[in-house]
Protein backbone atom coordinates (compact mmCIF):
# COMPACT_ATOMS: atom_id res chain seq x y z
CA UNK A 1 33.15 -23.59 -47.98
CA UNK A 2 32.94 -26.22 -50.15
CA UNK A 3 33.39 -26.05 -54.45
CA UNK A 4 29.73 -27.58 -54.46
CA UNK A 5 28.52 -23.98 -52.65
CA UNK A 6 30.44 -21.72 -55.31
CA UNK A 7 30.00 -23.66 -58.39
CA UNK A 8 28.14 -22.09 -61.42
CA UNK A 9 24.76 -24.15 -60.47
CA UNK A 10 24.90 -23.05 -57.06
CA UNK A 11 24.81 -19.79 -58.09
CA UNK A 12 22.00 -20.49 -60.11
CA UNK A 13 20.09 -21.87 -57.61
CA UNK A 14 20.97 -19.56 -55.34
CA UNK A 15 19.50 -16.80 -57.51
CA UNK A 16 16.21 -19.01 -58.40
CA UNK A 17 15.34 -18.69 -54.65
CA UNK A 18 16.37 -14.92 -54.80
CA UNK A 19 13.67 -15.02 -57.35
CA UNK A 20 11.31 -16.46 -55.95
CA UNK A 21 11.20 -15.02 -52.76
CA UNK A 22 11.34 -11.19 -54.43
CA UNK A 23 8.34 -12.14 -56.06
CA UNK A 24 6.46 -13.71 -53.60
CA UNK A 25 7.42 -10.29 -51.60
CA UNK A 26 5.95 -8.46 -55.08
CA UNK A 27 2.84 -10.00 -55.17
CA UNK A 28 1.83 -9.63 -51.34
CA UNK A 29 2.40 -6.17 -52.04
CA UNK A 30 0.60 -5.82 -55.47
CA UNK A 31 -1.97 -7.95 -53.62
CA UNK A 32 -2.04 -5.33 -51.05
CA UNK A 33 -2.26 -2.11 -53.61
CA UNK A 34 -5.04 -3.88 -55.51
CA UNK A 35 -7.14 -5.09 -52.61
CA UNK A 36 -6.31 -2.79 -49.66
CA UNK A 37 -7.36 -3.95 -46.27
CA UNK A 38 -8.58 -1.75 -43.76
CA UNK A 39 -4.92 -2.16 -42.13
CA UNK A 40 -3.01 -1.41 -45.42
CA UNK A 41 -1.02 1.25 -43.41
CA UNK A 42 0.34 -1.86 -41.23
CA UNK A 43 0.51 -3.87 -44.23
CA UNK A 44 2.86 -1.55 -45.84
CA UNK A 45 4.76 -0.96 -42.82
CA UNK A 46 5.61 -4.32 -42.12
CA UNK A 47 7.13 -5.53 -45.53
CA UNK A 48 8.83 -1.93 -45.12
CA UNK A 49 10.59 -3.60 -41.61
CA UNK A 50 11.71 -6.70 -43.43
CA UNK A 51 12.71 -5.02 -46.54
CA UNK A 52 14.89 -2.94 -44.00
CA UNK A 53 16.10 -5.61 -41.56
CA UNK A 54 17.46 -7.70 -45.05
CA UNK A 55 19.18 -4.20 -46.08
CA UNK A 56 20.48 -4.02 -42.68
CA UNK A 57 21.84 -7.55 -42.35
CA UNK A 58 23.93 -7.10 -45.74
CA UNK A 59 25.03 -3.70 -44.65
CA UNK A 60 26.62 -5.22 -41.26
CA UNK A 61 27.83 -8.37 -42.99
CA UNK A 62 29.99 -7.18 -46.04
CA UNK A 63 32.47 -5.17 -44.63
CA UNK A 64 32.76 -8.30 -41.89
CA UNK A 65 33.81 -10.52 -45.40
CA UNK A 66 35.43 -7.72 -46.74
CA UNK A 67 38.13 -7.23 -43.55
CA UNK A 68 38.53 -11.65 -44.10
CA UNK A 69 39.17 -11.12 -47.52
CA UNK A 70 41.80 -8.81 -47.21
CA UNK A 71 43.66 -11.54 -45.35
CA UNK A 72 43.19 -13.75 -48.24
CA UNK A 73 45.84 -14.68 -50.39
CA UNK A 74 45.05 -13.23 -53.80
CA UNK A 75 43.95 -16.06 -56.32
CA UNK A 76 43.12 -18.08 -53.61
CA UNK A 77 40.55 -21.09 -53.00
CA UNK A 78 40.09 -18.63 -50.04
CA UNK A 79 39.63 -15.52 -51.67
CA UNK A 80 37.56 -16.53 -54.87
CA UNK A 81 34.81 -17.95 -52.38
CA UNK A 82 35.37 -14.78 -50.64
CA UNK A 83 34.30 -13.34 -54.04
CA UNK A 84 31.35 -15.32 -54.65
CA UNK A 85 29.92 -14.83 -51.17
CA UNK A 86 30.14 -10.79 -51.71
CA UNK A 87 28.53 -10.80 -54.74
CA UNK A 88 25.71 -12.36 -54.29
CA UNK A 89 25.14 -10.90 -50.75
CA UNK A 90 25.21 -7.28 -52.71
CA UNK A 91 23.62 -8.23 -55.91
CA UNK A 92 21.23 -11.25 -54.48
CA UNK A 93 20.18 -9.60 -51.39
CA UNK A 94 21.38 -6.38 -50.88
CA UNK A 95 20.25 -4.45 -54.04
CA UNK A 96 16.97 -5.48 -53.97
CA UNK A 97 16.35 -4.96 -50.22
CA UNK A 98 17.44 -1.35 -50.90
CA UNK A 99 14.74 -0.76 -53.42
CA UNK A 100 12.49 -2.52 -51.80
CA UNK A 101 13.01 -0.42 -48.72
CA UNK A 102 13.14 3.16 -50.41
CA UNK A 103 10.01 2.42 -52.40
CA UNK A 104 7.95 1.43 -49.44
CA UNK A 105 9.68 3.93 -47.38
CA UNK A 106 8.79 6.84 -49.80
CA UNK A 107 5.24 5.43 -49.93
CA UNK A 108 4.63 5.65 -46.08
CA UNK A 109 6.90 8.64 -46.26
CA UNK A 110 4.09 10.64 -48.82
CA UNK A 111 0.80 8.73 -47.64
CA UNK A 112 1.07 8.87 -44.09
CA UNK A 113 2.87 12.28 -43.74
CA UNK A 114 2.84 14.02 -46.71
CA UNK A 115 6.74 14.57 -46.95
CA UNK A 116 6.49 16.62 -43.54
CA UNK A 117 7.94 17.18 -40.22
CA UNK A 118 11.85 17.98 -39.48
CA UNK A 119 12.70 14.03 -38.28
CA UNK A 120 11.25 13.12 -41.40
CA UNK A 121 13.68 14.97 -43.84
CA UNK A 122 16.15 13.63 -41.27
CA UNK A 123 15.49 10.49 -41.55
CA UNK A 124 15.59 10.71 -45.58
CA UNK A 125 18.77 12.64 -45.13
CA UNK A 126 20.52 9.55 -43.43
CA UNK A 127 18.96 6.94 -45.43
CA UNK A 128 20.36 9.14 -48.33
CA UNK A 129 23.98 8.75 -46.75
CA UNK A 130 23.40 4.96 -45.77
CA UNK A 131 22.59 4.27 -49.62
CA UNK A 132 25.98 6.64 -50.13
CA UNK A 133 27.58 3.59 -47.98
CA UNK A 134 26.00 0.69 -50.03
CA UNK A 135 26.61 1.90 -53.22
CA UNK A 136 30.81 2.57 -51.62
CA UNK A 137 30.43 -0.79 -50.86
CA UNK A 138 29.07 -2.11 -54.49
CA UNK A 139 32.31 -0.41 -55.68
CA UNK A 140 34.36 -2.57 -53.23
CA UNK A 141 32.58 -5.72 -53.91
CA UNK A 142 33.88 -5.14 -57.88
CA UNK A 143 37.47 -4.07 -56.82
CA UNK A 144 37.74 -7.16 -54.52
CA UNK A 145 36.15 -9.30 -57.49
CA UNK A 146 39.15 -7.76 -59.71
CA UNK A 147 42.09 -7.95 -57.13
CA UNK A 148 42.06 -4.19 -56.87
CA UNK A 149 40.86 -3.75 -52.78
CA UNK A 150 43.88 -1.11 -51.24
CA UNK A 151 41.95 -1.17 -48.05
CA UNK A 152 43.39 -3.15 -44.94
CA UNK A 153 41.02 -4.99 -42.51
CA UNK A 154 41.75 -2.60 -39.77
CA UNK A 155 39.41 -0.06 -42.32
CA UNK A 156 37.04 -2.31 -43.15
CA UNK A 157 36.25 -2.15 -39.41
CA UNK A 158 36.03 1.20 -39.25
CA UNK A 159 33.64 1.04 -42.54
CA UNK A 160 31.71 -1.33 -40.69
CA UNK A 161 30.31 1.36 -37.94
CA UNK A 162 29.11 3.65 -40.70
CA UNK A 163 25.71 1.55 -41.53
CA UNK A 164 25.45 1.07 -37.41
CA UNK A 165 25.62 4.37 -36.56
CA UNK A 166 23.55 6.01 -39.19
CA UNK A 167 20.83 2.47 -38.65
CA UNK A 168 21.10 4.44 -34.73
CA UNK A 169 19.92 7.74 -36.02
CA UNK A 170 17.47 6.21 -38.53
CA UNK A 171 15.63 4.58 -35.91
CA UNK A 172 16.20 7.84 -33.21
CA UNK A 173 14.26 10.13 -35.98
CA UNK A 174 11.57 7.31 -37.20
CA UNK A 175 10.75 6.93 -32.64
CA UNK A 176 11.04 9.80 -31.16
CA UNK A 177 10.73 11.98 -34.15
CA UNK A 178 12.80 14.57 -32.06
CA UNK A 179 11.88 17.30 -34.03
C-alpha cells in the first residue's frame, strides 16, 4: 500500500465517504419511518441485510489483517499501514454497521414478532455473543495500534471462526426458526 492510501487526507477522505454513505443509509430509512410504504416490512428488512452483510464482511476480515500483522515487524512501513487499515475497517465500517444492524434488527425483532418465539431469543442470544466478538476485537485493533498484540497468527485464525460459526447459527434460527 502506498503512503498516498495512509496519509492524514486519505483518511479524511476516506471518512467523508463513510459519511456520506451512513447518511444516505439514514435518510432512506427516516424516509421510510416518515412515509411508510405498503412494503415497509421489506423495506426495513432489506437495509437490515446490508447493514448485516457490511458487519459481516468486517467481522471475517479483521482477524485476516490481524494474523498479517502479527508477522509485521513492529514500527514498520508494514505494520503502521497494517494499523491504519484496522482502524478504519472497525471504526469506519464496522461500528456503524453494528448499530445499524441491532437497531433495525430490534425493530423487526418487536414489530413483526413482538419479542416472541424460542429461535428468536436465540437468535438475540448469538448476536449478543457476536457483538461480545466485535467489541474483543475493538480491544485488539487498540493493542495492535499501541504495539501491545500477545496473540500469534495461528490464534487469530482460530478467532477468525468465532463470527463464522455464530453468522451459521444466526442464520439457522432467523430460517428455520427451529424452535
Amino acid at each position: 500500500m502506498s503512503e498516498r492510501q495512509t496519509s492524514e487526507s486519505a483518511g479524511r477522505r476516506a471518512r467523508l465517504r463513510a459519511a456520506v454513505a451512513l447518511t444516505v443509509f439514514a435518510l432512506v430509512a427516516l424516509l421510510l419511518i416518515l412515509h411508510p410504504p405498503e412494503d415497509f416490512y421489506l423495506w426495513i428488512k432489506a437495509l437490515h441485510i446490508v447493514a448485516v452483510m457490511s458487519w459481516m464482511a468486517g467481522l471475517l476480515y479483521l482477524p485476516r489483517l490481524f494474523v498479517y500483522h502479527t508477522d509485521a515487524p513492529v514500527g514498520s512501513a508494514q505494520s503502521e499501514t497494517f494499523k491504519v487499515m484496522e482502524g478504519r475497517l472497525y471504526r469506519t465500517i464496522m461500528q456503524p454497521a453494528m448499530g445499524l444492524s441491532w437497531l433495525l434488527g430490534l425493530y423487526l425483532a418487536w414489530s413483526v414478532y413482538g419479542f416472541q418465539g424460542g429461535w428468536l431469543h436465540a437468535k438475540l442470544a448469538f448476536v449478543v455473543l457476536l457483538t461480545g466478538v466485535h467489541e474483543y476485537y475493538g480491544r485488539a485493533v487498540k493493542a495492535f495500534a499501541e504495539d501491545r498484540n500477545v496473540k500469534t497468527g495461528r490464534q487469530w485464525r482460530v478467532w477468525n471462526e468465532a463470527p463464522a460459526l455464530l453468522m451459521v447459527l444466526i442464520v439457522i434460527m432467523v430460517v428455520v426458526k427451529p424452535f
